[in-house]
C-alpha atoms as a PDB file:
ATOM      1  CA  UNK A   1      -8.138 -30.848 -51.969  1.00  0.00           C
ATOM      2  CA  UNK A   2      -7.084 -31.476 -55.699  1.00  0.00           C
ATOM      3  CA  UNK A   3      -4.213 -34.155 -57.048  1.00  0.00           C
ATOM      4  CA  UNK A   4      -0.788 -33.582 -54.611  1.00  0.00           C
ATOM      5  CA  UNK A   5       1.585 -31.471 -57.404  1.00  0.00           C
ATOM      6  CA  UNK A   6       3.985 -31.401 -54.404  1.00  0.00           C
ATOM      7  CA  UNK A   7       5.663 -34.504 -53.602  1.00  0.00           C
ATOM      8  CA  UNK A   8       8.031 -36.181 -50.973  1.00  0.00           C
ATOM      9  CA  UNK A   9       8.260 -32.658 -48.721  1.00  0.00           C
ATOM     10  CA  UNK A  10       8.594 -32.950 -45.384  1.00  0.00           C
ATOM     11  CA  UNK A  11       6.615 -31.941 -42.402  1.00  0.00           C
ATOM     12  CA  UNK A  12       8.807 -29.913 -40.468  1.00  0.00           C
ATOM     13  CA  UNK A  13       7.416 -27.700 -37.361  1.00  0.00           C
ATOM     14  CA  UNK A  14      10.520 -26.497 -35.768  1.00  0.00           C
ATOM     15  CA  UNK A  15      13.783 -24.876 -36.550  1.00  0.00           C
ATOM     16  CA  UNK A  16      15.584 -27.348 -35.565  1.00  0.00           C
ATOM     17  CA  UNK A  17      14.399 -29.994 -37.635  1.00  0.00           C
ATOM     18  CA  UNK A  18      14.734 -27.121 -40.657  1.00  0.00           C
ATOM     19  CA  UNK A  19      18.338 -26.824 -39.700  1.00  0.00           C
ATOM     20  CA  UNK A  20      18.467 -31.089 -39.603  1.00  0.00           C
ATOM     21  CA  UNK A  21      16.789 -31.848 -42.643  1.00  0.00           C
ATOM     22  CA  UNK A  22      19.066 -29.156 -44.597  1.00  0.00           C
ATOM     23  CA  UNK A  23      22.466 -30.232 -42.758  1.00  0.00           C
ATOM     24  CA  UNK A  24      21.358 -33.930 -43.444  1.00  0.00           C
ATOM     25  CA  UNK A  25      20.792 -33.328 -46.931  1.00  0.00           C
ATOM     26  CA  UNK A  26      23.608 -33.822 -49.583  1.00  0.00           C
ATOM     27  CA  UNK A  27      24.390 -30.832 -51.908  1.00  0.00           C
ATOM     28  CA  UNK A  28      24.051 -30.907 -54.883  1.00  0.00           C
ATOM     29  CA  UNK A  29      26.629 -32.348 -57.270  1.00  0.00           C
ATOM     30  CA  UNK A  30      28.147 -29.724 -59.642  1.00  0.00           C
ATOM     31  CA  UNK A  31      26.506 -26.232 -58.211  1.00  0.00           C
ATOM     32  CA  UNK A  32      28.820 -23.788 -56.144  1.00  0.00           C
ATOM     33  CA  UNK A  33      30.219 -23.570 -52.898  1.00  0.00           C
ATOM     34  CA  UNK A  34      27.617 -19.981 -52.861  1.00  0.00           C
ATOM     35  CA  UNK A  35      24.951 -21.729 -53.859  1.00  0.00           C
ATOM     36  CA  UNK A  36      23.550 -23.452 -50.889  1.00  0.00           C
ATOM     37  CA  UNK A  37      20.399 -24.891 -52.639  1.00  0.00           C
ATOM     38  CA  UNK A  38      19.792 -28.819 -50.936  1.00  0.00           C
ATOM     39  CA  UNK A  39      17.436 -30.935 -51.922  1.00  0.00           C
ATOM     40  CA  UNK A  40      14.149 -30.971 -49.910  1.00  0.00           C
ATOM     41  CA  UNK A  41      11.714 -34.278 -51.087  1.00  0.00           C
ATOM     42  CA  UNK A  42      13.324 -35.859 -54.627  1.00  0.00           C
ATOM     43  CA  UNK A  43      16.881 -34.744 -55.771  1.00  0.00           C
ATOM     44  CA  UNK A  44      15.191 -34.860 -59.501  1.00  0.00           C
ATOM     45  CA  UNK A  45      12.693 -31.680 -58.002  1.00  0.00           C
ATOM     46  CA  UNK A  46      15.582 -29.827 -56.285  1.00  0.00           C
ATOM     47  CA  UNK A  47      15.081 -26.886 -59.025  1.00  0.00           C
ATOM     48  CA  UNK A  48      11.442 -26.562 -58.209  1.00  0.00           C
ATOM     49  CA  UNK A  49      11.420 -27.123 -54.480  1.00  0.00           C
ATOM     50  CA  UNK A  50      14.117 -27.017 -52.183  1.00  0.00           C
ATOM     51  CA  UNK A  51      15.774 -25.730 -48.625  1.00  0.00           C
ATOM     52  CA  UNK A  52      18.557 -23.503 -48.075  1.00  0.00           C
ATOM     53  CA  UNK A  53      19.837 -21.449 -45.226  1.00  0.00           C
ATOM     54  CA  UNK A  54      20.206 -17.361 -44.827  1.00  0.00           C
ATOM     55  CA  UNK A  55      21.626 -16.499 -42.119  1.00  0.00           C
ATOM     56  CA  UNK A  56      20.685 -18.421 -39.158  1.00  0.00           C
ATOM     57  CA  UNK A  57      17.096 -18.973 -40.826  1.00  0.00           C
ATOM     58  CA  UNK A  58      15.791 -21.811 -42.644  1.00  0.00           C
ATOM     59  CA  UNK A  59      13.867 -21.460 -45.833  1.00  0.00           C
ATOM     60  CA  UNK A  60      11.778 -23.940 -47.806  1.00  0.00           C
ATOM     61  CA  UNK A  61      11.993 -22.269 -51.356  1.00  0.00           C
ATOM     62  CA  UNK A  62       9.523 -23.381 -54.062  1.00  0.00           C
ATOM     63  CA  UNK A  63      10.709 -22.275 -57.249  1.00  0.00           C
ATOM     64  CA  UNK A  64      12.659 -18.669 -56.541  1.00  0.00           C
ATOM     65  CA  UNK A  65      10.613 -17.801 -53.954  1.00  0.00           C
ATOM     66  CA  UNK A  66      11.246 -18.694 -49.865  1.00  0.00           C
ATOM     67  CA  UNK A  67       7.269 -19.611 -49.348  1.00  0.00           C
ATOM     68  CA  UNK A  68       8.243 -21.008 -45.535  1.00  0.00           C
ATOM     69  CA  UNK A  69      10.920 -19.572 -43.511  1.00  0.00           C
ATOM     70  CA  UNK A  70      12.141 -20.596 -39.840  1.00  0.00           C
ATOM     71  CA  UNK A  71      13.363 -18.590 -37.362  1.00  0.00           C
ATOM     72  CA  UNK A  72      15.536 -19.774 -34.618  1.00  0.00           C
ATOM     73  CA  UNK A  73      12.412 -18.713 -31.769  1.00  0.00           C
ATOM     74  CA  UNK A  74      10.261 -21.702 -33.812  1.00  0.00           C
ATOM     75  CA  UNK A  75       8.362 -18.863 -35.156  1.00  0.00           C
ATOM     76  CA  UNK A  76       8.047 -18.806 -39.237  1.00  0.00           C
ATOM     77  CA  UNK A  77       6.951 -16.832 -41.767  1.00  0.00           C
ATOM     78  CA  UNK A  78       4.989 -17.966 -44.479  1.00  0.00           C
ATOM     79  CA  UNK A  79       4.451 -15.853 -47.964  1.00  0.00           C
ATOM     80  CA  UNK A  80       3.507 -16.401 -51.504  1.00  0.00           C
ATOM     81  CA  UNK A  81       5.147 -12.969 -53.095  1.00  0.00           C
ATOM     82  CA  UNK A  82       1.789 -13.326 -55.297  1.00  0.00           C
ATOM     83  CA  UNK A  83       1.903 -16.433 -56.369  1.00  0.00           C
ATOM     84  CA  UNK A  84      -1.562 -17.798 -54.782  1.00  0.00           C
ATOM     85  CA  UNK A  85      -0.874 -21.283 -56.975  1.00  0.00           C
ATOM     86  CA  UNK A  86      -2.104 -24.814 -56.691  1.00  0.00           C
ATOM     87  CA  UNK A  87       1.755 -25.822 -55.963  1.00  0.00           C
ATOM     88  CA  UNK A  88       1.858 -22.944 -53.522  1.00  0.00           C
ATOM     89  CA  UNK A  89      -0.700 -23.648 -51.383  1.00  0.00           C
ATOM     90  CA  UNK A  90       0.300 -27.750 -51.485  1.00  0.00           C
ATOM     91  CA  UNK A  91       3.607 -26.664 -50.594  1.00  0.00           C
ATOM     92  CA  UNK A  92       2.831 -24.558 -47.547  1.00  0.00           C
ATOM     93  CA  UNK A  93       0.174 -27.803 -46.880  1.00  0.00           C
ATOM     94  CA  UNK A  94       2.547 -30.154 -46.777  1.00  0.00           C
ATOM     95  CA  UNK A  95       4.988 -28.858 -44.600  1.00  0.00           C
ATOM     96  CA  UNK A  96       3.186 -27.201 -41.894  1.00  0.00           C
ATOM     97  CA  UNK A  97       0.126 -29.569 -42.147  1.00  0.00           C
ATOM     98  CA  UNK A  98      -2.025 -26.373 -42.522  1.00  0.00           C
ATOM     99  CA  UNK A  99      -4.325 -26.854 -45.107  1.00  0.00           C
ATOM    100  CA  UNK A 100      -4.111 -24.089 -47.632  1.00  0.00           C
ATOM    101  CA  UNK A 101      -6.305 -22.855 -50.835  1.00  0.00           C
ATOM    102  CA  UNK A 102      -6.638 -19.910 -52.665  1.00  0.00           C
ATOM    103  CA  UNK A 103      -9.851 -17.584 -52.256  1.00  0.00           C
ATOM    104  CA  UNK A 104     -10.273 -14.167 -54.387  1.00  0.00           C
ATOM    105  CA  UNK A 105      -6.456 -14.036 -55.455  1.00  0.00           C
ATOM    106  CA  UNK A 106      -5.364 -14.199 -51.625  1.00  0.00           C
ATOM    107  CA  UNK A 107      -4.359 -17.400 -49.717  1.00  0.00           C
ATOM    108  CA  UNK A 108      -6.162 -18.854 -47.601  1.00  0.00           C
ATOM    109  CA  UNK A 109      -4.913 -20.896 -44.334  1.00  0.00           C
ATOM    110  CA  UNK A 110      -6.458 -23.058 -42.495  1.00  0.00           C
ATOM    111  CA  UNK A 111      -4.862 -23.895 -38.560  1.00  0.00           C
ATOM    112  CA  UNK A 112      -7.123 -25.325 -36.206  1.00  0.00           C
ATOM    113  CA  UNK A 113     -10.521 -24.644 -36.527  1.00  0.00           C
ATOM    114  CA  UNK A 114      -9.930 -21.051 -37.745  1.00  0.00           C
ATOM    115  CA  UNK A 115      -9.021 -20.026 -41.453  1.00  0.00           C
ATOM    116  CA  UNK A 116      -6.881 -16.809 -41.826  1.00  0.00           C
ATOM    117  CA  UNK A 117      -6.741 -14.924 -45.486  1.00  0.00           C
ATOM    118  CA  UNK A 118      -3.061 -13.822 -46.093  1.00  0.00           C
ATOM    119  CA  UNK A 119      -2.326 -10.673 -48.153  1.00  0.00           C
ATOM    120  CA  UNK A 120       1.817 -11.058 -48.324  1.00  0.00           C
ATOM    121  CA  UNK A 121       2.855 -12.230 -45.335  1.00  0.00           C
ATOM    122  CA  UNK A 122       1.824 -14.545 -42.175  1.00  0.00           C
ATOM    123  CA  UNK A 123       3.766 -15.530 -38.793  1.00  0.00           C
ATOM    124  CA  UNK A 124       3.504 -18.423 -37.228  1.00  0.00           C
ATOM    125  CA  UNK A 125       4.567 -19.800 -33.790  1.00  0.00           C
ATOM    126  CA  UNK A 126       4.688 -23.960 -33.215  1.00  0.00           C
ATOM    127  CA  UNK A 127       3.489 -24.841 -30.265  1.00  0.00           C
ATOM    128  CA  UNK A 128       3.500 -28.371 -30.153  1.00  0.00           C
ATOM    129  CA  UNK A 129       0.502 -30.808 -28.843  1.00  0.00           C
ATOM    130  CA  UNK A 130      -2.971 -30.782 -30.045  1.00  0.00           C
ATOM    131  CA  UNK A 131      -2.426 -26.817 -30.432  1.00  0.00           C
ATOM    132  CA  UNK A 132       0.112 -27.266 -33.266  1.00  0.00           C
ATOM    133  CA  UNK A 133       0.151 -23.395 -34.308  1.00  0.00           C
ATOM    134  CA  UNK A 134      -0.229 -20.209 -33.127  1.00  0.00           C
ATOM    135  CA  UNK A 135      -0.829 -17.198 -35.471  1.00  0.00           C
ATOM    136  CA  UNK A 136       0.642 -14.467 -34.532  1.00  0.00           C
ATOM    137  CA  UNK A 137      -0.197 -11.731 -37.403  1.00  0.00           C
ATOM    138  CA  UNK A 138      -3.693 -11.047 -38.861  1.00  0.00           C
ATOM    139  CA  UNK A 139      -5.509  -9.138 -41.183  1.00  0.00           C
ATOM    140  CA  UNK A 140      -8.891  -7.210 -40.697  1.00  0.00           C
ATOM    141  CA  UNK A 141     -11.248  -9.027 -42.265  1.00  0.00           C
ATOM    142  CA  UNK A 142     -14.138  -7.444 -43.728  1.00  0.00           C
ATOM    143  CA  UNK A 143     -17.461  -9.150 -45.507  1.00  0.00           C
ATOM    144  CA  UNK A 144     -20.693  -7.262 -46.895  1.00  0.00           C
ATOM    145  CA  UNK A 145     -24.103  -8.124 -45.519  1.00  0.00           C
ATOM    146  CA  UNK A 146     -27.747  -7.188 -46.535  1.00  0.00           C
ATOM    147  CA  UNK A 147     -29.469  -5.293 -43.959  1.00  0.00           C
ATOM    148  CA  UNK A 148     -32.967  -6.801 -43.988  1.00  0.00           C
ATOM    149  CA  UNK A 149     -35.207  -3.412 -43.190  1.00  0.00           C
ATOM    150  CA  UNK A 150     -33.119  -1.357 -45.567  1.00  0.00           C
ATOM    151  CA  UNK A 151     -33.705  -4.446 -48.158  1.00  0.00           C
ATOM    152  CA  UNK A 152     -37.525  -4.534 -47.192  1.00  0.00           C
ATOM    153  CA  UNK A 153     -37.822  -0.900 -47.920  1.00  0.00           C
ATOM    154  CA  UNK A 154     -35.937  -1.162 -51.612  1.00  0.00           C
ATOM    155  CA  UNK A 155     -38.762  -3.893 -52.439  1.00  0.00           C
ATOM    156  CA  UNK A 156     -41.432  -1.521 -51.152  1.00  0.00           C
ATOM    157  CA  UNK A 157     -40.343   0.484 -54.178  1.00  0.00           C
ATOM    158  CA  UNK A 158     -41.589  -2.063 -56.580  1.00  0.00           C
ATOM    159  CA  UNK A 159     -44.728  -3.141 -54.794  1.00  0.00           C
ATOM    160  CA  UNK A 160     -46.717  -3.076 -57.802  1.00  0.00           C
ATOM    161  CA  UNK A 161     -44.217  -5.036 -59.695  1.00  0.00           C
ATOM    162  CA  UNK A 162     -43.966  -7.768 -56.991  1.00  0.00           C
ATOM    163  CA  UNK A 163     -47.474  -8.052 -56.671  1.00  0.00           C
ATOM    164  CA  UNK A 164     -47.876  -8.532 -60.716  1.00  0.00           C
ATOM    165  CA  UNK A 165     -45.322 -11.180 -60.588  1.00  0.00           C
ATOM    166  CA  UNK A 166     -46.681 -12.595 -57.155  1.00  0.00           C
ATOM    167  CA  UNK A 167     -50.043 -13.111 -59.269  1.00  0.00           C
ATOM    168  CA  UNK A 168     -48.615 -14.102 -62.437  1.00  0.00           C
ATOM    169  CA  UNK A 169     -46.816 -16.921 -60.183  1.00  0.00           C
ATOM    170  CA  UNK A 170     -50.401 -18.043 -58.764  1.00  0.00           C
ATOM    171  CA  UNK A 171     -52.275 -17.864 -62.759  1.00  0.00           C
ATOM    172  CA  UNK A 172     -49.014 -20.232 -63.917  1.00  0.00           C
ATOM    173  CA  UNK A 173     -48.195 -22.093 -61.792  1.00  0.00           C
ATOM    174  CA  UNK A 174     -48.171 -26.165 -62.380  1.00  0.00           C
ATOM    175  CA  UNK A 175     -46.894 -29.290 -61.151  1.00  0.00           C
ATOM    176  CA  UNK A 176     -43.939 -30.891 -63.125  1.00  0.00           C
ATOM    177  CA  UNK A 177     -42.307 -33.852 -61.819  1.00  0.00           C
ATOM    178  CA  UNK A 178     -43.725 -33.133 -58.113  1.00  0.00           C
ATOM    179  CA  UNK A 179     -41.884 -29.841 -58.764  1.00  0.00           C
ATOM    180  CA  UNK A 180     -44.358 -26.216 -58.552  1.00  0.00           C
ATOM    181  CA  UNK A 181     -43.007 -24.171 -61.459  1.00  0.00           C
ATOM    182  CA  UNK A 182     -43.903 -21.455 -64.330  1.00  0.00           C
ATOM    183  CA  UNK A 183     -43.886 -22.365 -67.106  1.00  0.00           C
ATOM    184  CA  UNK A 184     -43.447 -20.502 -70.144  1.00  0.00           C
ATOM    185  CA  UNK A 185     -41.664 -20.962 -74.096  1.00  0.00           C
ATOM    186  CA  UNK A 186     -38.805 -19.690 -75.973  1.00  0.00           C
ATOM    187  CA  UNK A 187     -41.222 -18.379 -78.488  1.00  0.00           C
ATOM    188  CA  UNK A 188     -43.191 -15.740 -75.529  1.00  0.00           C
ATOM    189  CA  UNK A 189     -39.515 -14.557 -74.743  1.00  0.00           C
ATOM    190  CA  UNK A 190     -39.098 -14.364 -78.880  1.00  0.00           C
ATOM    191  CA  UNK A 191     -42.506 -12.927 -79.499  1.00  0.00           C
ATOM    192  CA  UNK A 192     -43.116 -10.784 -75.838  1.00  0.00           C
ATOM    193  CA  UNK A 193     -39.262  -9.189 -75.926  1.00  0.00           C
ATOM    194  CA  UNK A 194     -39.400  -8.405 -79.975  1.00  0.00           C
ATOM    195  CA  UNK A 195     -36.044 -10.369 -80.228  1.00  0.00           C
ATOM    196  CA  UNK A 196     -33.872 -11.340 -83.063  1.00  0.00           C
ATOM    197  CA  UNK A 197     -33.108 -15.164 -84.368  1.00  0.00           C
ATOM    198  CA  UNK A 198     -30.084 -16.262 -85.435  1.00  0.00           C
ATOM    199  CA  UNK A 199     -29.042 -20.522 -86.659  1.00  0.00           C
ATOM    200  CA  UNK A 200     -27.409 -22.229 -83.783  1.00  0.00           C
ATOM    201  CA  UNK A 201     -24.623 -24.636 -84.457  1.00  0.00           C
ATOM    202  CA  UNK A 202     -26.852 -27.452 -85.303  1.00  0.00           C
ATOM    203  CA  UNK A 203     -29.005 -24.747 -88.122  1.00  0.00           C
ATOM    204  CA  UNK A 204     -32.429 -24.616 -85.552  1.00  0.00           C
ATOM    205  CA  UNK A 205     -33.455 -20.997 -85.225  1.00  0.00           C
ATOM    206  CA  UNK A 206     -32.456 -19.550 -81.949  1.00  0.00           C
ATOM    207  CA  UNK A 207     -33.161 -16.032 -79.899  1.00  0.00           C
ATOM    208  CA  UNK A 208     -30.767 -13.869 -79.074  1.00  0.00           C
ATOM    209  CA  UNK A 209     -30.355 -13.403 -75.170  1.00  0.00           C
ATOM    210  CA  UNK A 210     -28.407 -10.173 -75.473  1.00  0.00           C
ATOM    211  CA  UNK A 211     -31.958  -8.963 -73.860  1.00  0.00           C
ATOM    212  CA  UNK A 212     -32.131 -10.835 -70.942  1.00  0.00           C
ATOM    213  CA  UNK A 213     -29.039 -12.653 -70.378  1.00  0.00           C
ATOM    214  CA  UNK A 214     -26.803  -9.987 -68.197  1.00  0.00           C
ATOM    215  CA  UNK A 215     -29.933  -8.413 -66.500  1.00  0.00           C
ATOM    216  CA  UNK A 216     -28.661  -9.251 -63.021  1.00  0.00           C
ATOM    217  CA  UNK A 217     -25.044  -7.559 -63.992  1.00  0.00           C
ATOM    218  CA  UNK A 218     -25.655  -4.235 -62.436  1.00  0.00           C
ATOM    219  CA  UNK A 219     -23.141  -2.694 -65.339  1.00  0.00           C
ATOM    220  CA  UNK A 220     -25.187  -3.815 -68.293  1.00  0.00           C
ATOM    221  CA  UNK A 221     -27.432  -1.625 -70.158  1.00  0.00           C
ATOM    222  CA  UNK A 222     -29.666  -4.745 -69.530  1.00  0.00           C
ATOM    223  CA  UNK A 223     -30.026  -4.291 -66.030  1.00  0.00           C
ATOM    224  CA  UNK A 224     -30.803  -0.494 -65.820  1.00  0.00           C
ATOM    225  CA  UNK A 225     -33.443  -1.334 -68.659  1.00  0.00           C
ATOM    226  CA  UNK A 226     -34.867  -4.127 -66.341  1.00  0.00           C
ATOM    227  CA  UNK A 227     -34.999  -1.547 -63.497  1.00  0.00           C
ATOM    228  CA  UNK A 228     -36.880   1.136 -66.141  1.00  0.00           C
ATOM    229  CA  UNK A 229     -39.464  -1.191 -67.107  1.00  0.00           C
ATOM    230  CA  UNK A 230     -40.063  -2.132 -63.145  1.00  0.00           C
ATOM    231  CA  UNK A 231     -40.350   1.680 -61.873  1.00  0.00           C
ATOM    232  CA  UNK A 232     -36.913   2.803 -61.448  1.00  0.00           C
ATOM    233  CA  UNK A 233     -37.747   5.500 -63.217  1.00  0.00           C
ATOM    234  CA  UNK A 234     -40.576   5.178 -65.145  1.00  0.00           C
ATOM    235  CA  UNK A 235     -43.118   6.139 -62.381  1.00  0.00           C
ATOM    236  CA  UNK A 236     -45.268   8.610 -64.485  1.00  0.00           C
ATOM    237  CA  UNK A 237     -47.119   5.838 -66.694  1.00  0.00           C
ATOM    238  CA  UNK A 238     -50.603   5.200 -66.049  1.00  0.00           C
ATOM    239  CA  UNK A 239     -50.804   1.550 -67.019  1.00  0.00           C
ATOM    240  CA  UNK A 240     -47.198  -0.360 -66.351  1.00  0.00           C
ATOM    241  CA  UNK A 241     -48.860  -4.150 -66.935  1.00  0.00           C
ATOM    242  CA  UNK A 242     -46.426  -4.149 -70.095  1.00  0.00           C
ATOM    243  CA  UNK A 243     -43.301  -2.787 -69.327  1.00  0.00           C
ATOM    244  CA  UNK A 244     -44.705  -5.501 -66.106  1.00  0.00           C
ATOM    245  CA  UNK A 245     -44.594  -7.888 -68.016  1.00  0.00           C
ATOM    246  CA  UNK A 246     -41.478  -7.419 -70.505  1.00  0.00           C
ATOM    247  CA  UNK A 247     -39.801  -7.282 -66.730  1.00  0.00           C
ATOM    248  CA  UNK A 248     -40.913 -10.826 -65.855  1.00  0.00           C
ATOM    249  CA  UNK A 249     -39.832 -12.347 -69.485  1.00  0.00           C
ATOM    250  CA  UNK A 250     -36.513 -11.065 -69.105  1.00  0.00           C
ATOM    251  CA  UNK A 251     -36.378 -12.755 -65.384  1.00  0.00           C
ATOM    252  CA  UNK A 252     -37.853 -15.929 -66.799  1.00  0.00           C
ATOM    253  CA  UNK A 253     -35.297 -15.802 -70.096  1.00  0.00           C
ATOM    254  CA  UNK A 254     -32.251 -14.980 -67.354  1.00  0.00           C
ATOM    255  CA  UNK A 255     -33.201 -18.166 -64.936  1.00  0.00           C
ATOM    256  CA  UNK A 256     -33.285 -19.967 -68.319  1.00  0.00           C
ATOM    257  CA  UNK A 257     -29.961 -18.841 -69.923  1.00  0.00           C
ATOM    258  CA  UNK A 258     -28.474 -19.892 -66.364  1.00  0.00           C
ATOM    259  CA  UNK A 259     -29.069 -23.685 -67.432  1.00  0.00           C
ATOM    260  CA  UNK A 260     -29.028 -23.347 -71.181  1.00  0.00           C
ATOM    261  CA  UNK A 261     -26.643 -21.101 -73.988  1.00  0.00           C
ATOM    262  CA  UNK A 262     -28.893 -21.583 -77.012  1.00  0.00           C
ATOM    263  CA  UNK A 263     -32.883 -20.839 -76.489  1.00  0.00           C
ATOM    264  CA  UNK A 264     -34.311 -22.487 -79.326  1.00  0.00           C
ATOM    265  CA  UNK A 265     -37.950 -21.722 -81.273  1.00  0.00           C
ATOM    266  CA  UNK A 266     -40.017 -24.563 -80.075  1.00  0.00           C
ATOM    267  CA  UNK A 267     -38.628 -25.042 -76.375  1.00  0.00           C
ATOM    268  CA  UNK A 268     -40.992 -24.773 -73.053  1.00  0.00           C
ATOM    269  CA  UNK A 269     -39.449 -23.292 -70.247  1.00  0.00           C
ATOM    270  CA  UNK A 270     -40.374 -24.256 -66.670  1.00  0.00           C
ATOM    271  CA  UNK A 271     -39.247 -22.064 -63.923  1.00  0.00           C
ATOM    272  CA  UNK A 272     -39.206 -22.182 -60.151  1.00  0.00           C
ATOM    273  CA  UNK A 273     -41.014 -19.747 -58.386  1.00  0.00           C
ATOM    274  CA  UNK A 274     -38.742 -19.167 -55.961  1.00  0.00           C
ATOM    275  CA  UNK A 275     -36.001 -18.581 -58.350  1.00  0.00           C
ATOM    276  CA  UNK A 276     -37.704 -16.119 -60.306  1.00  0.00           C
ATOM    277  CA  UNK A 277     -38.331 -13.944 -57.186  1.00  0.00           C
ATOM    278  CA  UNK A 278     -35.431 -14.469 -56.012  1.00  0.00           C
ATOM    279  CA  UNK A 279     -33.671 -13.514 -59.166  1.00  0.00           C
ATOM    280  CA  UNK A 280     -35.971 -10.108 -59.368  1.00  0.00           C
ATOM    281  CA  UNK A 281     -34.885  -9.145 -55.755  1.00  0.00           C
ATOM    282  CA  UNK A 282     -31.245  -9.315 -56.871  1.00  0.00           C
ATOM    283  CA  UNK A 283     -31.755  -6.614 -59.579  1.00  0.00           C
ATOM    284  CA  UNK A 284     -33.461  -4.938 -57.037  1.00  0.00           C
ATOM    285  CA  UNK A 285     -30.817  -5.260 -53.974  1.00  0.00           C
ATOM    286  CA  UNK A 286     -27.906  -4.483 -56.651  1.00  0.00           C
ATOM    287  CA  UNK A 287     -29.371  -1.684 -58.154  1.00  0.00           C
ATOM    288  CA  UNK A 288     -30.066   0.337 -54.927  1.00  0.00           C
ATOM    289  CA  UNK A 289     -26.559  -1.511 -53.544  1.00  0.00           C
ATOM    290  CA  UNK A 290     -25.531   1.924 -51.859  1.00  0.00           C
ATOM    291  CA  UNK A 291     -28.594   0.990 -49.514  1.00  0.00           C
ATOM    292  CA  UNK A 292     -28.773  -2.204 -49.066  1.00  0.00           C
ATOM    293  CA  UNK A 293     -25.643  -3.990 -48.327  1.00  0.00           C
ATOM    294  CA  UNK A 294     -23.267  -2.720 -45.238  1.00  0.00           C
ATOM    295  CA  UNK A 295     -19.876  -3.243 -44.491  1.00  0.00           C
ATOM    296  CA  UNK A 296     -19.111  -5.915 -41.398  1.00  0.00           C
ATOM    297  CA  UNK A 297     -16.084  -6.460 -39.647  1.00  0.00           C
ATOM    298  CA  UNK A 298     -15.491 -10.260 -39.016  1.00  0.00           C
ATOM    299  CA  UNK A 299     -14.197 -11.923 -36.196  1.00  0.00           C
ATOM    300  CA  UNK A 300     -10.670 -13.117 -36.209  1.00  0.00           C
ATOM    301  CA  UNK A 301     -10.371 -16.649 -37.744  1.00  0.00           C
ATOM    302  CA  UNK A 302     -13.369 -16.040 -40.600  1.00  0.00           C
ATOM    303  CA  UNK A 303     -13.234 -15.215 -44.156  1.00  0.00           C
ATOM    304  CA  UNK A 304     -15.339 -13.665 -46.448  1.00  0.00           C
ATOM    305  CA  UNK A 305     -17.725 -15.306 -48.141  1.00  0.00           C
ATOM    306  CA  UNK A 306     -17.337 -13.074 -51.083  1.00  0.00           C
ATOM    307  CA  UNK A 307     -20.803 -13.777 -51.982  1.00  0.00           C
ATOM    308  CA  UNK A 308     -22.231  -9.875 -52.457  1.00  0.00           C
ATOM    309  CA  UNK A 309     -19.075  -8.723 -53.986  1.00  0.00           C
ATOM    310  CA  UNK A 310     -20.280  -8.396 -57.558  1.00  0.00           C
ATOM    311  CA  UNK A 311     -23.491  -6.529 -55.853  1.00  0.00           C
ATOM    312  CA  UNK A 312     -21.903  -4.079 -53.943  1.00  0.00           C
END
């Protein structure tokens, strides 16, 4: 939950107690008759955080904007006007007890066992009891999924390439620390992917990853040249074990550069089998993402995971 930026703020839950807490408090010495800023938590933090009434509401205002607001029906309205902050979300914590974080630039709330993303704006109704809150507004939520036969037929595209790697995975594999993995050396990736060398900072001579390192970034040159070499479109060769196996160095150099910046001349590489397949269906699934991945409504109180996003 992170170090508490927001201190000495009240729980409140009702308007009532809003409309205490502000007629309880003592204005501030020296600011205006109009200005009807009052302290909320430590006089010293009155600039940052404090409570004021408009109208017949009650806002909790951190910094200029009024992040909690109550309404005389014990309703309120919560909103960050964009500013999905640390302080924010501590702020909104610590006065309705709702835990709150930030997820994908939105805020996230949690109230009860359900966690709501908010966009601008979310209402609130206190109900008291174990309950504590009702929501009252939500958004759609929406999440992407893989669907599994239209991902089964993408890697029936590259059947030959899966079985090369399937059997380079059974020729290499070894036991390292109890562990099953590949293992491999900077100098095949140097040697297999004609790379450059370049000194690191400590003078050692070094490959250059531009190759391999953003082959899973479906926007890279790299990726589409990973996809070539596998069949995307490179069907008419009669022997493929090459462009085969250029394909699997630039998997194993990816898994590596995932760990490790600087692949030094020299260096053994182990790799997990799992991983590397793993990491080949992934250029596969984002690749062919128009077939793959479909859009899913989510039932009210979940978020999205966000995990396919960069896929999609």
């Amino acid at each position: 939950m992170g170090y508490r930026t927001v201190n000495n703020v009240p729980s409140i839950r009702t308007h009532a107690q809003a409309k205490q807490i502000f007629e309880m408090s003592v204005p501030i010495r020296g600011r205006s008759e109009a200005d009807s800023r009052r302290p909320l938590g430590a006089r010293r933090d009155a600039d940052t955080y404090h409570i004021r009434m408009n109208g017949s509401d009650v806002e909790c205002v951190l910094y200029k904007t009024p992040v909690i607001t109550f309404h005389t029906d014990d309703t309120i309205t919560i909103k960050t006007d964009g500013w999905n902050s640390v302080s924010t979300h501590q702020f909104i914590w610590a006065i309705t007890g709702c835990y709150a974080r930030g997820s994908r630039g939105k805020t996230v709330i949690k109230v009860g066992a359900l966690t709501y993303v908010m966009s601008e704006q979310m209402k609130m109704k206190y109900l008291g009891g174990s309950a504590q809150w009702e929501v009252l507004t939500t958004e759609e939520q929406y999440d992407w999924r893989i669907d599994r036969q239209k991902a089964k037929e993408v890697r029936a595209k590259y059947k030959e390439f899966n079985t090369y790697l399937s059997g380079v995975i059974k020729l290499r594999s070894t036991t390292v620390q109890d562990q099953l993995c590949i293992e491999s050396s900077v100098d095949e990736l140097y040697e297999g992917l004609s790379l450059t060398l370049y000194a690191d900072h400590n003078g050692m001579e070094s490959i250059n990853t531009d190759a391999f390192r953003l082959v899973d970034d479906k926007n890279k040159s790299e990726h589409a040249k990973f996809m070539y070499l596998i069949g995307a479109s490179g069907e008419g060769k009669a022997d493929k074990t090459g462009d085969y196996h250029k394909a699997m160095l630039m998997l194993i150099g990816r898994c590596e550069t995932a760990n490790y910046w600087h692949l030094r001349l020299g260096r053994k590489i182990t790799v997990y089998p799992r991983v590397l397949i793993d990491k080949a269906y992934e250029c596969m699934y984002k690749y062919h993402s128009d077939e793959v991945f479909t859009k899913v409504k989510l039932p009210v109180g979940k978020v999205p995971s966000g995990r396919y996003d960069t896929w999609v």
